[in-house]
N, C-alpha and C. Protein backbone atom coordinates (compact mmCIF):
# COMPACT_ATOMS: atom_id res chain seq x y z
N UNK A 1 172.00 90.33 118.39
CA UNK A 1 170.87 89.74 119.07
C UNK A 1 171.23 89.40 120.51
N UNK A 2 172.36 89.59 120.86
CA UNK A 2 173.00 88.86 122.01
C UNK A 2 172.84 89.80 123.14
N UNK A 3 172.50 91.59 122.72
CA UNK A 3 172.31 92.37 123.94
C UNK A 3 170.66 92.44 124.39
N UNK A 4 169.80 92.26 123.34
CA UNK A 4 168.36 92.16 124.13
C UNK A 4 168.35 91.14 124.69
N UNK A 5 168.39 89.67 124.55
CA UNK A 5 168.45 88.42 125.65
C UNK A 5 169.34 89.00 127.09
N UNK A 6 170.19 89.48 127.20
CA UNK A 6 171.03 89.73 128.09
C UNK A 6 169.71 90.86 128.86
N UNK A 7 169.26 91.40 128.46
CA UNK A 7 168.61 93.04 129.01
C UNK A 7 166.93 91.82 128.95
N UNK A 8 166.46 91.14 128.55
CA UNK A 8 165.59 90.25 128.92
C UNK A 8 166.18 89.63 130.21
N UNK A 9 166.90 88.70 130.02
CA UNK A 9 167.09 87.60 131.20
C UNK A 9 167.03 88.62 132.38
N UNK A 10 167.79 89.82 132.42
CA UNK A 10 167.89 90.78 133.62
C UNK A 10 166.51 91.10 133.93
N UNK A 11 165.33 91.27 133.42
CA UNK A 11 164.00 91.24 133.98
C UNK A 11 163.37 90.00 134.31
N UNK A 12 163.37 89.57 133.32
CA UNK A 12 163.18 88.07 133.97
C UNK A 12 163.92 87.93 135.58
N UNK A 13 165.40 88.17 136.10
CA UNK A 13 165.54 87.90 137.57
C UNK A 13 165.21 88.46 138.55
N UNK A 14 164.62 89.70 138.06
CA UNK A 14 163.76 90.38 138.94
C UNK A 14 161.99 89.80 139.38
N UNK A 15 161.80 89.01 138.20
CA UNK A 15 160.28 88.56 138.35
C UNK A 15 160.66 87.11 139.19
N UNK A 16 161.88 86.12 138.84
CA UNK A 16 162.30 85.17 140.45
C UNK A 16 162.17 85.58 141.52
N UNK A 17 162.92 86.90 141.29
CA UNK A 17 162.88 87.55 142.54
C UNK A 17 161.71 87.68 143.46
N UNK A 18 161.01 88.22 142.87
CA UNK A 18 159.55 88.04 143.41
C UNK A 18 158.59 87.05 143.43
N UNK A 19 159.09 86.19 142.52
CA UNK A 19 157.54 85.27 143.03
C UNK A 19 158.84 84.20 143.52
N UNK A 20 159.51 84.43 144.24
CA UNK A 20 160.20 83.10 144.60
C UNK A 20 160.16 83.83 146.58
N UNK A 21 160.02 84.92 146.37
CA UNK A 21 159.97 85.54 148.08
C UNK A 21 158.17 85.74 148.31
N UNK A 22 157.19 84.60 147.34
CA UNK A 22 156.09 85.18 148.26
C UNK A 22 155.42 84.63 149.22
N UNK A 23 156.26 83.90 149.58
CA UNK A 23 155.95 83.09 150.78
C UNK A 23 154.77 82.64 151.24
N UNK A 24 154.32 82.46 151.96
CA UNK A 24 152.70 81.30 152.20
C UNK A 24 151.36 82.04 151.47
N UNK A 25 151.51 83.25 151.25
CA UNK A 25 150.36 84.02 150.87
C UNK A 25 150.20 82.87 149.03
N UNK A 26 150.83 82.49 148.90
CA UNK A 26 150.41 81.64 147.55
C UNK A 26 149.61 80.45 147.38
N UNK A 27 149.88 79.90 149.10
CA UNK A 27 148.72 78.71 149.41
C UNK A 27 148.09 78.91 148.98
N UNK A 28 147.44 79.76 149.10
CA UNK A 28 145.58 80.40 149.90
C UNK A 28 144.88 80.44 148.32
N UNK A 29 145.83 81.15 147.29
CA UNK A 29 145.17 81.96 146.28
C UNK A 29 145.49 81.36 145.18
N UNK A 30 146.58 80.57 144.97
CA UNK A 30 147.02 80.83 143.53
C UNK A 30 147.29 78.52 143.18
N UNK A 31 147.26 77.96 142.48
CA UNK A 31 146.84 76.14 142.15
C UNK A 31 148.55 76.09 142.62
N UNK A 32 149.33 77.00 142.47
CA UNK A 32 150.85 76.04 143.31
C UNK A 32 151.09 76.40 144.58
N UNK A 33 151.75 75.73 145.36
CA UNK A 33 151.94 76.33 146.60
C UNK A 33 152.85 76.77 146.53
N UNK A 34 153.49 77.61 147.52
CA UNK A 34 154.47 78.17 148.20
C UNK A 34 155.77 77.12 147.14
N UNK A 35 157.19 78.09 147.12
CA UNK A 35 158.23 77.48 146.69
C UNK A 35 158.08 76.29 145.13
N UNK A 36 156.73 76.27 145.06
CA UNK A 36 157.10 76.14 143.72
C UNK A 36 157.12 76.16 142.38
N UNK A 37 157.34 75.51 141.18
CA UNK A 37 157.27 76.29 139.96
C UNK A 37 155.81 76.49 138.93
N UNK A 38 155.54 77.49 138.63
CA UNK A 38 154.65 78.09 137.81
C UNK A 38 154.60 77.20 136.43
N UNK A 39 153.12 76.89 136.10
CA UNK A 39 153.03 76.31 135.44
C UNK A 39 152.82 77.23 134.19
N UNK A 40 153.44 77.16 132.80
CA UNK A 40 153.23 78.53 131.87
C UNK A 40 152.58 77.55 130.37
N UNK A 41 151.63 77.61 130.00
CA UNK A 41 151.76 76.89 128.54
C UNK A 41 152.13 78.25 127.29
N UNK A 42 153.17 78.28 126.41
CA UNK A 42 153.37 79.14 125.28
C UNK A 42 152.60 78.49 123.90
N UNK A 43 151.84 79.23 123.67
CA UNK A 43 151.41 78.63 122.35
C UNK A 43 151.73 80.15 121.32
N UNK A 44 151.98 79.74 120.42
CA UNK A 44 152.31 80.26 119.47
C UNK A 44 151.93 79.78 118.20
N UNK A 45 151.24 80.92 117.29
CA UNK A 45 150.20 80.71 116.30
C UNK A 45 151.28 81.86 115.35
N UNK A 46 152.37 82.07 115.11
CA UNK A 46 153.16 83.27 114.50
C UNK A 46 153.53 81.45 113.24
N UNK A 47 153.98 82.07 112.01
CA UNK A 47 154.61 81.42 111.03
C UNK A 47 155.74 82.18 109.98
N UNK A 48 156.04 83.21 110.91
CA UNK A 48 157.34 83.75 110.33
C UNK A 48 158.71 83.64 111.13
N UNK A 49 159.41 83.28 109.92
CA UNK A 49 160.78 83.66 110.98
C UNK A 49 161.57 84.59 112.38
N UNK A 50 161.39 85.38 111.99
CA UNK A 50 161.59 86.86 112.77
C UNK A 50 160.60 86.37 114.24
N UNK A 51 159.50 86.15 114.07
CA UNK A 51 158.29 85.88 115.13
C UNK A 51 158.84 84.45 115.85
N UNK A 52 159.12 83.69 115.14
CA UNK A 52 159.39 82.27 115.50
C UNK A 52 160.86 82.24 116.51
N UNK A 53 161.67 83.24 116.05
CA UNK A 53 162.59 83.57 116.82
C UNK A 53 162.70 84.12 118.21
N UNK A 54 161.97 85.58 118.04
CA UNK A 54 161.25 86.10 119.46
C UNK A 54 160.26 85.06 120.43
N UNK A 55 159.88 84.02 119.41
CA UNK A 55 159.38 82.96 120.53
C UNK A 55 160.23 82.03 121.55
N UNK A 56 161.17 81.59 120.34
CA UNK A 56 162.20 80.90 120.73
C UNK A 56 163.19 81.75 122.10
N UNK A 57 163.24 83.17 121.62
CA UNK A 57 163.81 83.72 122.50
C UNK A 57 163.28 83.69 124.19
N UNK A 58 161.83 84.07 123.94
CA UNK A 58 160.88 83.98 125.09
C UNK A 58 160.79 82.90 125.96
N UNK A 59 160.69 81.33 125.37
CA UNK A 59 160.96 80.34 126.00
C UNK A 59 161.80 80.44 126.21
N UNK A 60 163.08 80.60 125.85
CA UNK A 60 164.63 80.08 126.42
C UNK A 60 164.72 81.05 128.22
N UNK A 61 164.78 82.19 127.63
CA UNK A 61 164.13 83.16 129.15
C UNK A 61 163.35 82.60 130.06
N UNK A 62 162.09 82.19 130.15
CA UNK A 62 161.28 81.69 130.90
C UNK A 62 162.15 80.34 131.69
N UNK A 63 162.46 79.08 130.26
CA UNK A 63 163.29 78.15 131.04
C UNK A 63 164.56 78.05 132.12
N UNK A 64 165.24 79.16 131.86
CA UNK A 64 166.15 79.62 132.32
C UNK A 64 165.71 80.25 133.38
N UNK A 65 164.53 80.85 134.03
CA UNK A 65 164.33 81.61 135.09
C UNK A 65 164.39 80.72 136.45
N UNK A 66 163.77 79.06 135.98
CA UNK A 66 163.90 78.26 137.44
C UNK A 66 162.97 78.11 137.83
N UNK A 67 162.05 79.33 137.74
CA UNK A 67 160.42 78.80 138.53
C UNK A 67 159.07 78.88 137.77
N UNK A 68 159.65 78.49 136.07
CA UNK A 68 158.49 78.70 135.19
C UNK A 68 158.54 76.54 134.79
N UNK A 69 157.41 75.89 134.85
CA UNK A 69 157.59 74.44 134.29
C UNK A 69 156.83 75.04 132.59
N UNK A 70 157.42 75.14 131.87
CA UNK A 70 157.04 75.31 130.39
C UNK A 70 156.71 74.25 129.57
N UNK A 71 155.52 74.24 128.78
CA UNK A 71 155.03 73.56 127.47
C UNK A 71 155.00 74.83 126.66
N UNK A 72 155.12 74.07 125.19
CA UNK A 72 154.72 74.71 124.31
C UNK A 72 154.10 74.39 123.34
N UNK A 73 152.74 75.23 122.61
CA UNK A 73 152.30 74.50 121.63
C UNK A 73 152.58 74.88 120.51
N UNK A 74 153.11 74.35 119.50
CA UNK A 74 152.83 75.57 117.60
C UNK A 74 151.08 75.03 117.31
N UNK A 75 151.01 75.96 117.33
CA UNK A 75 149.50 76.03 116.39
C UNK A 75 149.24 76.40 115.18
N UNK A 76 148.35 75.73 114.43
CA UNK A 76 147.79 76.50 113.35
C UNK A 76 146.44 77.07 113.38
N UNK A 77 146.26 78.08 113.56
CA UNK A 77 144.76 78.78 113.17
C UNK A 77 144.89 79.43 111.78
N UNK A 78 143.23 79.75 111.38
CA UNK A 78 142.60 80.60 110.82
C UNK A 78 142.85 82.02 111.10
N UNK A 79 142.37 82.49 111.89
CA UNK A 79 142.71 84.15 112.12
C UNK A 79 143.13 84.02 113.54
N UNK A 80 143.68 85.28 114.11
CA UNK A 80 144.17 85.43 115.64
C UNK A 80 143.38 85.12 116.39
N UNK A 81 141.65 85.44 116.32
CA UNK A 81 140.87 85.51 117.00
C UNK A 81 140.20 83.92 117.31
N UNK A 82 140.12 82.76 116.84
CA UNK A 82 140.29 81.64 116.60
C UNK A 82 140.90 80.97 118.29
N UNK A 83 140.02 80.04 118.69
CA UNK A 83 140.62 79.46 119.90
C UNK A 83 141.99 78.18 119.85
N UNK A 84 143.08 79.18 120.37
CA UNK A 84 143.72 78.51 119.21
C UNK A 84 144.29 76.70 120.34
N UNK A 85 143.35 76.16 121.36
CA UNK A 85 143.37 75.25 121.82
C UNK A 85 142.44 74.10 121.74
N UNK A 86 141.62 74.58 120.66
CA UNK A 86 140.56 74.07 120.43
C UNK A 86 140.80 72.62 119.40
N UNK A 87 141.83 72.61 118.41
CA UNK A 87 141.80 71.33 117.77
C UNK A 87 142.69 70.22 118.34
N UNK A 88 143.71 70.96 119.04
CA UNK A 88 144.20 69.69 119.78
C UNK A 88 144.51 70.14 121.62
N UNK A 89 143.08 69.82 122.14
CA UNK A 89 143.11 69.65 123.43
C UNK A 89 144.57 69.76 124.56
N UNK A 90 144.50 70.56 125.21
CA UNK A 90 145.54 70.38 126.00
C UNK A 90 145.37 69.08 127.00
N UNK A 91 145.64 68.01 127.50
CA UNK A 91 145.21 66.76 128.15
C UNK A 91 146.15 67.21 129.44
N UNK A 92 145.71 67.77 130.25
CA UNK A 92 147.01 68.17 131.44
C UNK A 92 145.86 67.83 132.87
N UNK A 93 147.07 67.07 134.03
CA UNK A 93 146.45 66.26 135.22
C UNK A 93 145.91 68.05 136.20
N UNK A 94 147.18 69.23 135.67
CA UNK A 94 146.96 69.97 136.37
C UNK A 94 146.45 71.41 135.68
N UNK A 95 145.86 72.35 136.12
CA UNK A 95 146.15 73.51 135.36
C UNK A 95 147.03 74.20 135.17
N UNK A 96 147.37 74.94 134.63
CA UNK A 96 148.42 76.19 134.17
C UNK A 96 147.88 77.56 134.73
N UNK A 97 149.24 78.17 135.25
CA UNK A 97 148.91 79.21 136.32
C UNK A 97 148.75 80.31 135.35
N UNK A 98 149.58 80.06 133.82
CA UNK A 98 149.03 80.97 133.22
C UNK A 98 149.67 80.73 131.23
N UNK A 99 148.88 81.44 130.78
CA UNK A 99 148.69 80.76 129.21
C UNK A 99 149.13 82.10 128.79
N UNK A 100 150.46 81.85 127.13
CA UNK A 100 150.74 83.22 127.45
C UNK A 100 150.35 82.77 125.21
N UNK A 101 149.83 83.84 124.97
CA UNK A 101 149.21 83.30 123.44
C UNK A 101 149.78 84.50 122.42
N UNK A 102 150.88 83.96 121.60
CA UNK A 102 151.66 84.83 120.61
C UNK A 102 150.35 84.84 119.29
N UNK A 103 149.45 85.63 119.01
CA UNK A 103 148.44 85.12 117.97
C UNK A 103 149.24 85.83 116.30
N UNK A 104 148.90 85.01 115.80
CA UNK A 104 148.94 85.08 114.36
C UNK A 104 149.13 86.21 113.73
N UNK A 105 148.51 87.08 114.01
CA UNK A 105 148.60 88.59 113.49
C UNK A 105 149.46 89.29 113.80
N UNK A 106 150.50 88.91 114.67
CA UNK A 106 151.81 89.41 115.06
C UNK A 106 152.73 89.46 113.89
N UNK A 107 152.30 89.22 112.99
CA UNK A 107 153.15 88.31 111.28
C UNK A 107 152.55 89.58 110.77
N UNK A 108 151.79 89.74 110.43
CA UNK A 108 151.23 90.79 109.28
C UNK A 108 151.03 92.32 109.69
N UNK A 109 150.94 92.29 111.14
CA UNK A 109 151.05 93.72 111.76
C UNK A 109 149.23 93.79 112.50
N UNK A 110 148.11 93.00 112.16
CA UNK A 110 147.11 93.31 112.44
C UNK A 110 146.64 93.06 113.47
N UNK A 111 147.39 92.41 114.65
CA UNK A 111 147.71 92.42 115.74
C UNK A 111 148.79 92.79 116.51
N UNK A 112 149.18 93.51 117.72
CA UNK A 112 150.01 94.33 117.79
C UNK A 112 150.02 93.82 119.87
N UNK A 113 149.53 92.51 119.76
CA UNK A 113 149.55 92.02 121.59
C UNK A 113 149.78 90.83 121.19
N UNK A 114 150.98 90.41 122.93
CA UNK A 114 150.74 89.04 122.95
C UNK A 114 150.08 89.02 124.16
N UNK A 115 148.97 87.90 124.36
CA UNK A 115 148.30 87.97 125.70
C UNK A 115 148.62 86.99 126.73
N UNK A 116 148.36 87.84 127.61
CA UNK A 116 148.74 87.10 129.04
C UNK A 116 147.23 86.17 129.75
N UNK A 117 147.27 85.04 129.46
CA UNK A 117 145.86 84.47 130.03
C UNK A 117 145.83 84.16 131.03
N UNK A 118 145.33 84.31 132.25
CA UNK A 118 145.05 84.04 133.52
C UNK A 118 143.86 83.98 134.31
N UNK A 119 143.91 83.42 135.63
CA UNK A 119 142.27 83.97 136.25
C UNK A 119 142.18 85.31 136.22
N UNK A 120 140.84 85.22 136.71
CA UNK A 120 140.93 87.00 137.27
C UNK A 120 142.03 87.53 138.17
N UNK A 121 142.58 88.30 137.66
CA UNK A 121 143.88 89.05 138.48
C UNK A 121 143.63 89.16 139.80
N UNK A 122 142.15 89.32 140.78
CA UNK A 122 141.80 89.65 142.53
C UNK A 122 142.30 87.86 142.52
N UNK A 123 142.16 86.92 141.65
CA UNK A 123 142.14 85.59 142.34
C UNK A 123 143.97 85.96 142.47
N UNK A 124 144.75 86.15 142.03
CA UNK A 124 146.29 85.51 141.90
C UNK A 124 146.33 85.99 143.12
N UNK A 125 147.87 85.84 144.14
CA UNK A 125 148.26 85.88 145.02
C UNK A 125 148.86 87.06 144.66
N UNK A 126 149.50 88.04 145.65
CA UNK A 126 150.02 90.07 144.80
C UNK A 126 151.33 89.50 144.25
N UNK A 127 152.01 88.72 145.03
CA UNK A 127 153.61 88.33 144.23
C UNK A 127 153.48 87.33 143.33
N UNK A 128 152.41 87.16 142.61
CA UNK A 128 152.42 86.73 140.98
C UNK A 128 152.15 87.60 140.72
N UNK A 129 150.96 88.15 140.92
CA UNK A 129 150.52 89.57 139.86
C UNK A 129 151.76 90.61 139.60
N UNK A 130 152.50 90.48 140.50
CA UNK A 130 153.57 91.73 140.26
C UNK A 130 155.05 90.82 139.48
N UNK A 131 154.50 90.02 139.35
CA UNK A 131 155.61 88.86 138.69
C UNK A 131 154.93 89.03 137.01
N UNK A 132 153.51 88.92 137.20
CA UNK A 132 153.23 89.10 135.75
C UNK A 132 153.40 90.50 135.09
N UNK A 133 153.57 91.63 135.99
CA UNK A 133 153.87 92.76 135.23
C UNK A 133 155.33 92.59 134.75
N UNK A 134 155.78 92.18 135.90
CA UNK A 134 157.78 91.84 134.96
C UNK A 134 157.69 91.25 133.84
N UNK A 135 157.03 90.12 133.85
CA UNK A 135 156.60 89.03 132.87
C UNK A 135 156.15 90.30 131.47
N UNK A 136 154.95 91.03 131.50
CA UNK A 136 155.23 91.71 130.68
C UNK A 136 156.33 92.49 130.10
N UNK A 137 157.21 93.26 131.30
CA UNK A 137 158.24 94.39 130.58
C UNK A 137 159.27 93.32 129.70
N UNK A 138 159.44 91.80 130.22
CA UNK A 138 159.85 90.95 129.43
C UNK A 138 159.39 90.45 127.60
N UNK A 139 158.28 90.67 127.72
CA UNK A 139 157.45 90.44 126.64
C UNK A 139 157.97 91.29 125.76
N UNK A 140 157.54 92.36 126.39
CA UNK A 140 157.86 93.88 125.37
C UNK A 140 158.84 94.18 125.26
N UNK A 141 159.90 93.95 125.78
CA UNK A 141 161.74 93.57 125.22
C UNK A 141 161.30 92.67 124.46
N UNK A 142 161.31 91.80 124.37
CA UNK A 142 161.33 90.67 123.18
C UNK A 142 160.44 91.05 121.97
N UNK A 143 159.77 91.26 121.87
CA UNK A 143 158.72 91.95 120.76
C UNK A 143 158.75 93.21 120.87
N UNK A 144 159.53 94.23 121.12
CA UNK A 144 159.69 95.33 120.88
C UNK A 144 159.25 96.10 119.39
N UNK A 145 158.64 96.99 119.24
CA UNK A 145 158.41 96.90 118.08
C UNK A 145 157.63 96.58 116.86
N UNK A 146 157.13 95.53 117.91
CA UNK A 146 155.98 94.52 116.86
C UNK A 146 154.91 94.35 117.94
N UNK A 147 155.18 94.05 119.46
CA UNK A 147 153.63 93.61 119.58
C UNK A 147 154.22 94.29 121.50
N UNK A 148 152.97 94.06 122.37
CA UNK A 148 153.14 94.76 123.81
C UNK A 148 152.19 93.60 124.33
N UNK A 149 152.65 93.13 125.53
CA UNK A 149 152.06 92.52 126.60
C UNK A 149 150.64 92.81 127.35
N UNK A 150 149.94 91.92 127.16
CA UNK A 150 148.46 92.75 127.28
C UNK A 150 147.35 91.59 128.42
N UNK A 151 147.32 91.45 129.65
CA UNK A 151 146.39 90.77 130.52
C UNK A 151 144.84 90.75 130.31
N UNK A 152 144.61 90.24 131.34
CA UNK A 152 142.91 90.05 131.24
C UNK A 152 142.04 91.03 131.48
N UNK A 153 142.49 92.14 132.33
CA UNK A 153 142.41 93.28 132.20
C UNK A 153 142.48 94.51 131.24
N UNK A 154 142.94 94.36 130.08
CA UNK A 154 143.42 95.57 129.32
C UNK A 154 142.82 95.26 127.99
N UNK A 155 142.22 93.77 127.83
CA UNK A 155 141.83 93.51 126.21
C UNK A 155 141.24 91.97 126.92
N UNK A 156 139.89 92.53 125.45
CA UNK A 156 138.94 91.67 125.76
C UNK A 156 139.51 89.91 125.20
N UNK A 157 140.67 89.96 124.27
CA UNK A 157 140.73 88.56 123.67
C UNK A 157 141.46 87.98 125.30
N UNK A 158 142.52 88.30 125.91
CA UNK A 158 142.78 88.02 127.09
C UNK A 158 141.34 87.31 127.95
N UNK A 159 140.55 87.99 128.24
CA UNK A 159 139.51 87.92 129.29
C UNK A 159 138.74 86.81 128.41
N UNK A 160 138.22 86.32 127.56
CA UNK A 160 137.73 85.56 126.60
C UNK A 160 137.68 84.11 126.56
N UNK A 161 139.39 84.00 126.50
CA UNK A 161 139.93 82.96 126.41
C UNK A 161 140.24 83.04 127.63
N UNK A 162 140.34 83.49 128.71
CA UNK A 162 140.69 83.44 130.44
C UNK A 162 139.15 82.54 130.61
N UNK A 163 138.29 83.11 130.35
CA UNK A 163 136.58 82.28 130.72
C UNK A 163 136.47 81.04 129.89
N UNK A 164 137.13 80.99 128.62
CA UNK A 164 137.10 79.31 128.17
C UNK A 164 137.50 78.41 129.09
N UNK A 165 139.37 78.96 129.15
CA UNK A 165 140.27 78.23 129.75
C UNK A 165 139.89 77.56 131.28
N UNK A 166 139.01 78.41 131.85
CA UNK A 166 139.07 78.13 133.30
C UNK A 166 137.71 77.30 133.80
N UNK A 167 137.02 77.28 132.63
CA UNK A 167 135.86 76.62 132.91
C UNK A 167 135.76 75.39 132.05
N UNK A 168 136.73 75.06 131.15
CA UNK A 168 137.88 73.92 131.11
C UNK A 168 138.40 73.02 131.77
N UNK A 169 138.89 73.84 132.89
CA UNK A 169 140.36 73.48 133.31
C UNK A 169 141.34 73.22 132.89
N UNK A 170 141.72 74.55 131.80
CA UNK A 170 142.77 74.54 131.73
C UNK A 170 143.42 75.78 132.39
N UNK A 171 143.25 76.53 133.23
CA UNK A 171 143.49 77.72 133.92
C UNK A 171 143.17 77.47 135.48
């Protein structure tokens, strides 16, 4: 297990890399400013071992990157499709730059994404957006196999829960 974390963390310093050089263009566009850290909430709705691990793995990566501030939630839902923030409120002063949701069906095979929740991709600043594609090739090392990194763009549960979240405020 010790060579995929190693071949993770190495994408992961490529995505510092970039959103740590994007200099003032982050004012303008994106709830943090310039130089500093990304707010990420992980919730995770998986109840198997194997899954619970690749989560564990995922946070430890993220914490370790320096410019992610991480929460995490365990959830319990009903099915994947299920809002899975809905029974216990996130209570946060600020939003989260971005919500990353391991759903349930990652366990049984009947889901095969973890999603990346965000605004609309024209709102982010380009050196997040290109931070969130690393952010994916990260994903998909870690869940290799079982599930692929999927934005607001590419699948409708992404975009869904992007229009709850943000008219919330929690996004």
């Amino acid at each position: 297990m010790r060579r995929p974390q190693i071949s993770v963390a190495f994408g992961l310093l490529a995505l510092v890399a970039i959103v740590a050089s994007a200099g003032g263009a982050q004012e303008a566009a994106a709830p943090q400013p310039a130089g500093s850290t990304f707010r990420v909430l992980l919730v995770d709705e998986t109840k198997t071992f194997s899954s619970t691990m690749r989560v564990g793995i995922l946070a430890g990566v993220l914490k370790k990157s320096g410019i992610v501030e991480l929460s995490v939630r365990l959830v319990d839902v009903e099915s994947s499709g299920d809002d899975p923030l809905r029974a216990a409120r996130v209570a946060e002063e600020k939003p989260f730059d971005l919500i990353l949701i391991v759903p349930r069906g990652i366990d049984d095979g009947t889901i095969r994404q973890v999603w990346l929740v965000t605004r609309p991709l024209e709102e982010l600043p380009v050196p997040f957006r290109e931070g969130l594609a690393l952010l994916s090739g990260v994903v998909d090392r870690v869940f290799a196999g079982v599930a692929t990194a999927v934005d607001v763009t590419e699948d409708l549960y992404p975009g869904l829960f992007a229009a709850l979240y943000v008219r919330e405020g929690l996004l």
